[in-house]
N, C-alpha and C. Protein backbone atom coordinates (compact mmCIF):
# COMPACT_ATOMS: atom_id res chain seq x y z
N UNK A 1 169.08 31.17 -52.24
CA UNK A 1 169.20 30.77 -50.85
C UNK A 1 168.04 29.83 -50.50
N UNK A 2 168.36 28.54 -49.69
CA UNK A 2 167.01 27.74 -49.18
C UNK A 2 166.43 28.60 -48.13
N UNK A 3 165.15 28.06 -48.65
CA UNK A 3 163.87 28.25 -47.31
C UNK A 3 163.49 27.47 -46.14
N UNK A 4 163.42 28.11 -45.52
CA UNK A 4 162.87 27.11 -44.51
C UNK A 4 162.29 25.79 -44.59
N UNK A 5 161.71 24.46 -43.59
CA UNK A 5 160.96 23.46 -43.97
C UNK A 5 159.87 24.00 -43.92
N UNK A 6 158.57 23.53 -44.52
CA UNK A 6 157.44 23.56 -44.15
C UNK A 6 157.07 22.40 -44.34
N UNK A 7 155.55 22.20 -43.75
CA UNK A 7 155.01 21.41 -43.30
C UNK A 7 153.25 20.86 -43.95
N UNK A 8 153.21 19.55 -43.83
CA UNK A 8 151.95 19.28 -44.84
C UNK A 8 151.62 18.03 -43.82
N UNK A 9 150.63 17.42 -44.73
CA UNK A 9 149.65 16.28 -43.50
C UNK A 9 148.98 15.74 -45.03
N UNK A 10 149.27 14.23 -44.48
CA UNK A 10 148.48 13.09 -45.27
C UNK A 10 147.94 11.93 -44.79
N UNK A 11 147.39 10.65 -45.29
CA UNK A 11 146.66 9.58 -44.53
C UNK A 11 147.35 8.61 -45.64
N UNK A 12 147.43 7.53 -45.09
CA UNK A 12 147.76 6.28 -45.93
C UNK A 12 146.71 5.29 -46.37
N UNK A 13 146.82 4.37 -47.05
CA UNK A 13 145.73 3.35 -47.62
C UNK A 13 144.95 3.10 -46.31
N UNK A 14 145.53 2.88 -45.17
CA UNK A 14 145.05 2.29 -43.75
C UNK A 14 144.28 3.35 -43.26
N UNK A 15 144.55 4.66 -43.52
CA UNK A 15 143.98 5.81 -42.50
C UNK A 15 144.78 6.04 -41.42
N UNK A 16 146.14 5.68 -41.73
CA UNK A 16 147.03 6.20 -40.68
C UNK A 16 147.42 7.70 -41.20
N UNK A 17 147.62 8.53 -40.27
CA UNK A 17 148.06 10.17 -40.56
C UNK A 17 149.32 10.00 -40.35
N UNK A 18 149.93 10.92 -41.26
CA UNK A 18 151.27 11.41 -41.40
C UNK A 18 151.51 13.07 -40.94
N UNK A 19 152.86 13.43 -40.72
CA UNK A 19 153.08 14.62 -41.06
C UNK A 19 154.41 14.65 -41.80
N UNK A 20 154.35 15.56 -42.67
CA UNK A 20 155.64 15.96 -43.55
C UNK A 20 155.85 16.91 -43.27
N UNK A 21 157.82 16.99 -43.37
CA UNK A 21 157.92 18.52 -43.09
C UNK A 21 159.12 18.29 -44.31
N UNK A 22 159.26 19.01 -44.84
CA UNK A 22 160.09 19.16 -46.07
C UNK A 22 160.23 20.40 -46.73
N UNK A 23 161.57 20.66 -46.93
CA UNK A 23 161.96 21.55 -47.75
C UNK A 23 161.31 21.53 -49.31
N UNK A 24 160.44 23.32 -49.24
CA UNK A 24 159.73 23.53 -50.33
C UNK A 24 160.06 23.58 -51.54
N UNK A 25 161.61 24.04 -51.97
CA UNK A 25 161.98 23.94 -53.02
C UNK A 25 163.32 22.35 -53.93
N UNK A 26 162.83 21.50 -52.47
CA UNK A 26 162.90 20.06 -53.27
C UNK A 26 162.25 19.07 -53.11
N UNK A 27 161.00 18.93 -52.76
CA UNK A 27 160.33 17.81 -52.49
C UNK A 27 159.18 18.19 -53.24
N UNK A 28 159.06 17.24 -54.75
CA UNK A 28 157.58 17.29 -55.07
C UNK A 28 156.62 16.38 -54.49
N UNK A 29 156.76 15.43 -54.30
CA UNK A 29 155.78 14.45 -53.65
C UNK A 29 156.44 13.25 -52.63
N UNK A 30 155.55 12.93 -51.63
CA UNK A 30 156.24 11.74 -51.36
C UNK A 30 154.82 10.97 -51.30
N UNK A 31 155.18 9.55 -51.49
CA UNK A 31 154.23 7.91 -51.96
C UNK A 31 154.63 7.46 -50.62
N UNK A 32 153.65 6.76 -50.10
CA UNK A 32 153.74 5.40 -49.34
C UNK A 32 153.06 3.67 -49.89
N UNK A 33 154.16 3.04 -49.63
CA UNK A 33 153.29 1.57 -50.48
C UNK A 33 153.54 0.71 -49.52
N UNK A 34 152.25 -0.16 -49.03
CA UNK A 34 152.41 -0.94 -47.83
C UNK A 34 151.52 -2.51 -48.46
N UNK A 35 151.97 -3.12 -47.89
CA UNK A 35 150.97 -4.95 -48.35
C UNK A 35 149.80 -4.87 -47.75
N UNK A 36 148.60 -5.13 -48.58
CA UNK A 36 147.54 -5.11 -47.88
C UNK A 36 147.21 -6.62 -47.22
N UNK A 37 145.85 -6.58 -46.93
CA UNK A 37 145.50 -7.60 -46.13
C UNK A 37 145.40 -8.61 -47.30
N UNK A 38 144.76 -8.18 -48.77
CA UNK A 38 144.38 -9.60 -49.60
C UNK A 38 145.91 -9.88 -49.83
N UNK A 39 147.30 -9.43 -49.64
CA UNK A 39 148.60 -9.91 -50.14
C UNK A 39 149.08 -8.98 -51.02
N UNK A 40 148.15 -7.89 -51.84
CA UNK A 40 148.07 -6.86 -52.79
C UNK A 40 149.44 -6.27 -52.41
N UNK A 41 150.17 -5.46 -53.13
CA UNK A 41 150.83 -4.12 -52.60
C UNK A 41 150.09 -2.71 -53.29
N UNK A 42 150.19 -2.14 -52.90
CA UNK A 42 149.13 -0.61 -52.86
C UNK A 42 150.14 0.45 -52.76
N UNK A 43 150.25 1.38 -53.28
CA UNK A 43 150.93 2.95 -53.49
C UNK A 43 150.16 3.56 -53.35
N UNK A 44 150.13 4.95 -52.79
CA UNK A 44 149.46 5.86 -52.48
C UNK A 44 150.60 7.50 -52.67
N UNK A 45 149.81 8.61 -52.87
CA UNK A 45 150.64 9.57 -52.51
C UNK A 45 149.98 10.03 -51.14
N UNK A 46 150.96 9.60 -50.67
CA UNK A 46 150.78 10.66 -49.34
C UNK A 46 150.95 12.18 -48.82
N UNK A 47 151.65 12.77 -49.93
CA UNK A 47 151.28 14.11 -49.83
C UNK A 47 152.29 14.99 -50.95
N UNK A 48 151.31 15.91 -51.53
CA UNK A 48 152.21 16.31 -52.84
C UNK A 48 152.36 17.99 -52.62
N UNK A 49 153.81 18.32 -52.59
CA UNK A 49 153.85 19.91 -52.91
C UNK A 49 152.50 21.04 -53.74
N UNK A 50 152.29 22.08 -52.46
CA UNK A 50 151.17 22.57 -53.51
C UNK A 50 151.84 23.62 -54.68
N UNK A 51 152.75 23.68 -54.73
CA UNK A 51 153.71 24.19 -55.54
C UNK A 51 154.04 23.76 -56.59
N UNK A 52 154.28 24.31 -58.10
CA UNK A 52 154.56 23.09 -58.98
C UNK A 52 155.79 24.09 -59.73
N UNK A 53 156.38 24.82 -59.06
CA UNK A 53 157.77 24.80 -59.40
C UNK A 53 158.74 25.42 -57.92
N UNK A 54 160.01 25.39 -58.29
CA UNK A 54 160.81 25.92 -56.71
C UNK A 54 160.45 27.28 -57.47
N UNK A 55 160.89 28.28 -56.15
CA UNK A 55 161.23 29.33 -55.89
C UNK A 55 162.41 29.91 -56.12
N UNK A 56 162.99 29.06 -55.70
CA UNK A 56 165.04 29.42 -55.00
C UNK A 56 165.61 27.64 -55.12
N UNK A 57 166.83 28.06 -55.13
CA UNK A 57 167.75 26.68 -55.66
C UNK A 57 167.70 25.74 -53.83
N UNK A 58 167.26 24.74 -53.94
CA UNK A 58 167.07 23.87 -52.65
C UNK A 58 168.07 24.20 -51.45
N UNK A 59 169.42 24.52 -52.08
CA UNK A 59 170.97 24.27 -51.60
C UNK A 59 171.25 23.01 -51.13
N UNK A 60 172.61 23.09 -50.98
CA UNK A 60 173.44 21.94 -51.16
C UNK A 60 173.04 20.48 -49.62
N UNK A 61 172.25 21.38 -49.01
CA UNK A 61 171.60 20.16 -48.56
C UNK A 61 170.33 19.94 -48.06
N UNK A 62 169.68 18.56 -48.00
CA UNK A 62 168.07 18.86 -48.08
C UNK A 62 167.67 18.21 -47.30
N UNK A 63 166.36 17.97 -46.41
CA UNK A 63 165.71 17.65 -45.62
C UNK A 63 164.51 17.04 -45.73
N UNK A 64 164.15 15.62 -45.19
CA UNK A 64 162.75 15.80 -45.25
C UNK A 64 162.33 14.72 -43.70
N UNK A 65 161.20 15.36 -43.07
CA UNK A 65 161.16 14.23 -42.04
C UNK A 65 159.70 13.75 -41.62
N UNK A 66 159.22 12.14 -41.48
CA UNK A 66 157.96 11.92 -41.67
C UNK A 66 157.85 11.57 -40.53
N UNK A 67 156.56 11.23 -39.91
CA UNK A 67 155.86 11.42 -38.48
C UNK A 67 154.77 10.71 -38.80
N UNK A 68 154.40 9.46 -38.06
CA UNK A 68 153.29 9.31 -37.92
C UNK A 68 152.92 8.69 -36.54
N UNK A 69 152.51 9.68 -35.58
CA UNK A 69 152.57 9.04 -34.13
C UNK A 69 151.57 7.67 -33.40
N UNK A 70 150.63 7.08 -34.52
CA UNK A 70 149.57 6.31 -34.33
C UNK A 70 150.56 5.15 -34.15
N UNK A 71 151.87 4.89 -35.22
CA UNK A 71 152.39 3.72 -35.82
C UNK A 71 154.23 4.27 -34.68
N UNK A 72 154.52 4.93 -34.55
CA UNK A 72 155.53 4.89 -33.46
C UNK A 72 156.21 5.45 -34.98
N UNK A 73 156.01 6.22 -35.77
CA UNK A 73 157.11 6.11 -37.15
C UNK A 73 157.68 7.58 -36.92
N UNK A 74 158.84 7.76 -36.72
CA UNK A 74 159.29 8.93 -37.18
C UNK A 74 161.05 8.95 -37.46
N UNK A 75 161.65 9.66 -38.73
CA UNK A 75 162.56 9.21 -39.39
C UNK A 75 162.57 11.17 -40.13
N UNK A 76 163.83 10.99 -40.36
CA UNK A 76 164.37 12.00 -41.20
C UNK A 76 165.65 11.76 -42.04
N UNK A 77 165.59 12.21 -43.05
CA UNK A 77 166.62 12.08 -44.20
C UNK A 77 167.19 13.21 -44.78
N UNK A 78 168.63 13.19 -44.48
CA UNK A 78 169.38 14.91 -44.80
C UNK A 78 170.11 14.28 -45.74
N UNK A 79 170.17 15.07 -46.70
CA UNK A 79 171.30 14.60 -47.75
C UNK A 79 172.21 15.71 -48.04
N UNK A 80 173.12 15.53 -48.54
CA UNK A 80 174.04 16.22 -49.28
C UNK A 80 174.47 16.36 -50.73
N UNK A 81 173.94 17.19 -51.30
CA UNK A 81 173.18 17.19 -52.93
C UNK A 81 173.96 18.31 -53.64
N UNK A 82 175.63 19.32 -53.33
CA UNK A 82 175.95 20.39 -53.92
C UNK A 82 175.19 20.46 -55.59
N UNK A 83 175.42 19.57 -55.99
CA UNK A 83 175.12 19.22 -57.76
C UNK A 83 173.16 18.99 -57.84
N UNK A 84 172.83 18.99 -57.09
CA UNK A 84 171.43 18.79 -57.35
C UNK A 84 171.09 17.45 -58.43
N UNK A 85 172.18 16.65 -58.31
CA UNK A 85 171.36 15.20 -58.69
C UNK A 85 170.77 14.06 -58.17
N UNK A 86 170.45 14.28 -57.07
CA UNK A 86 169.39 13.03 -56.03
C UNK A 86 167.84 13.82 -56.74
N UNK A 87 167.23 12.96 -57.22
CA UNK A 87 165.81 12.44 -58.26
C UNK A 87 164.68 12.24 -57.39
N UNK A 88 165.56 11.06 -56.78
CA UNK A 88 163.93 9.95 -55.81
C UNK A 88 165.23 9.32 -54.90
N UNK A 89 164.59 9.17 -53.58
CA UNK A 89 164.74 8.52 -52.49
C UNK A 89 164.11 7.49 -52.10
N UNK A 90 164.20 6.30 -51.81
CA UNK A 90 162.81 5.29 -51.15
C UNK A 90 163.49 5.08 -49.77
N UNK A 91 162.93 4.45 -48.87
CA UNK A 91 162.97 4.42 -47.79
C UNK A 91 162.52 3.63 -47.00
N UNK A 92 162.56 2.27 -46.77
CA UNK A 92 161.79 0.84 -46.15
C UNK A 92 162.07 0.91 -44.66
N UNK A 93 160.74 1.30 -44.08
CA UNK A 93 160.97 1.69 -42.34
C UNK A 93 159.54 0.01 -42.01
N UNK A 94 160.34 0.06 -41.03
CA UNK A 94 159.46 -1.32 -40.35
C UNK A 94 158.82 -1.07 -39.01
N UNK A 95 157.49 -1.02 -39.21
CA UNK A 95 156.87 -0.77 -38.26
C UNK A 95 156.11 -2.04 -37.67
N UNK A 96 155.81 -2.20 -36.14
CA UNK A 96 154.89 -3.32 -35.41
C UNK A 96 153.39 -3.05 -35.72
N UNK A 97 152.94 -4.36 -36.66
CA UNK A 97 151.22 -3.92 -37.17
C UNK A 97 150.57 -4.12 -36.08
N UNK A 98 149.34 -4.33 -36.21
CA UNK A 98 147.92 -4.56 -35.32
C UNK A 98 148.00 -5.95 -34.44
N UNK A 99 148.77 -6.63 -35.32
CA UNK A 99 148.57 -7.70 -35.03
C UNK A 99 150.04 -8.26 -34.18
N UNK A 100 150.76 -6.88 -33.79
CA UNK A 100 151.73 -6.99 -33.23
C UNK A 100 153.34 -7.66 -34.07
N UNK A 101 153.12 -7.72 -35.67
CA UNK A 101 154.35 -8.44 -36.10
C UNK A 101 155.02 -7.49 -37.03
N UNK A 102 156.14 -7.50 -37.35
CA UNK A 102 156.93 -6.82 -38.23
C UNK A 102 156.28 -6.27 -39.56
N UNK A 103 156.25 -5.38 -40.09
CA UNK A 103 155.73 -5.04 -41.58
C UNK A 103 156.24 -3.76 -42.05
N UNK A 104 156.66 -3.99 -43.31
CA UNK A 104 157.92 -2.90 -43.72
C UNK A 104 156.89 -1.76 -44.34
N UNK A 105 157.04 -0.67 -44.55
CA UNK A 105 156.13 0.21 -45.26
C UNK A 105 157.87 1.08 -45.69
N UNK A 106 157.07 1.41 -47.07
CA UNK A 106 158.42 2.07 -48.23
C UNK A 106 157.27 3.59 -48.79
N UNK A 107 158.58 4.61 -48.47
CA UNK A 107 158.43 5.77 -49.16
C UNK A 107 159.35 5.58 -49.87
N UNK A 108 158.49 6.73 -51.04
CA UNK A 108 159.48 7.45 -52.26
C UNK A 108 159.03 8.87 -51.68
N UNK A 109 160.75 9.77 -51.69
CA UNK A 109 160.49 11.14 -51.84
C UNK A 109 160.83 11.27 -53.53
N UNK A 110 159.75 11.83 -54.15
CA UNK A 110 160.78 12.89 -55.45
C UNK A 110 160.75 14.25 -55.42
N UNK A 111 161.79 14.55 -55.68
CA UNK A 111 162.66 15.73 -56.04
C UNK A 111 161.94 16.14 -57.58
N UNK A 112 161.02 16.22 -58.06
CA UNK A 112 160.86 16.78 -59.69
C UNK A 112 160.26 18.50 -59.87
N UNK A 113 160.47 19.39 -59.13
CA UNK A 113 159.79 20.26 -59.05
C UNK A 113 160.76 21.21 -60.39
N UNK A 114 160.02 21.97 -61.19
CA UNK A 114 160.53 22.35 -62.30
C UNK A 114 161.41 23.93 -61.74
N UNK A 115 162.63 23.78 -61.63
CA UNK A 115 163.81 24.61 -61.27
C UNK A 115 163.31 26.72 -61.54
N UNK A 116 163.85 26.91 -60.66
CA UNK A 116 163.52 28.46 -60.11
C UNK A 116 164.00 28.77 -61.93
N UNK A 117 165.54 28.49 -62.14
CA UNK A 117 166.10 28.89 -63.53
C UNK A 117 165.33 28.18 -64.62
N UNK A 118 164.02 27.66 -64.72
CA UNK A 118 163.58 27.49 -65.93
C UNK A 118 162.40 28.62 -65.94
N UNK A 119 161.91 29.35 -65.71
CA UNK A 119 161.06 30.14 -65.76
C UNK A 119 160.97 30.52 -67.25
């Protein structure tokens, strides 16, 4: 049977705060990668399960939703997974920078947490 969401907190390359709330037995990590100022692109994990295997089977559908109230960002992603084959998710949300203009910032959720049945 799934568990409830719970909830975690991270910062990005910028020092912007996040919150995650995600279901514990499918979300091992999620990355944020944003363009820096020299033109660079940069990855970061923004926050990784302290868990390093599930508990209980995710069920057939999963949740995860990010927050970051500095940047106006908040978004959630439900899927529908009976078979448990969604891996990685990315996610290109466009937020208004500093400087007031468009700029896309991309998550990856992955799913790799080593299954309740491999014990």
């Amino acid at each position: 049977m799934a568990r409830h969401n719970r909830e975690g907190y991270g910062a990005d390359q910028r020092g912007y705060e996040y919150g995650v709330h995600y279901q514990p037995d499918w979300l091992r990590l999620v990355k944020v990668t944003r363009n820096l100022e020299t033109g660079r692109q940069s990855t970061k994990t923004l926050y990784k399960n302290p868990a390093e295997r599930a508990e209980a089977e995710p069920g057939a559908r999963v949740r995860t939703r990010i927050v970051s109230v500095d940047q106006g960002l908040d978004f959630e992603i439900a899927i529908t997974d009976p078979h448990a084959g969604v891996k990685r998710i990315r996610v290109a949300y466009t937020i208004t920078n500093e400087q007031g203009e468009p700029e896309e910032v991309e998550f990856t959720l992955d799913n790799e947490l080593v299954p309740p049945s491999a014990r």
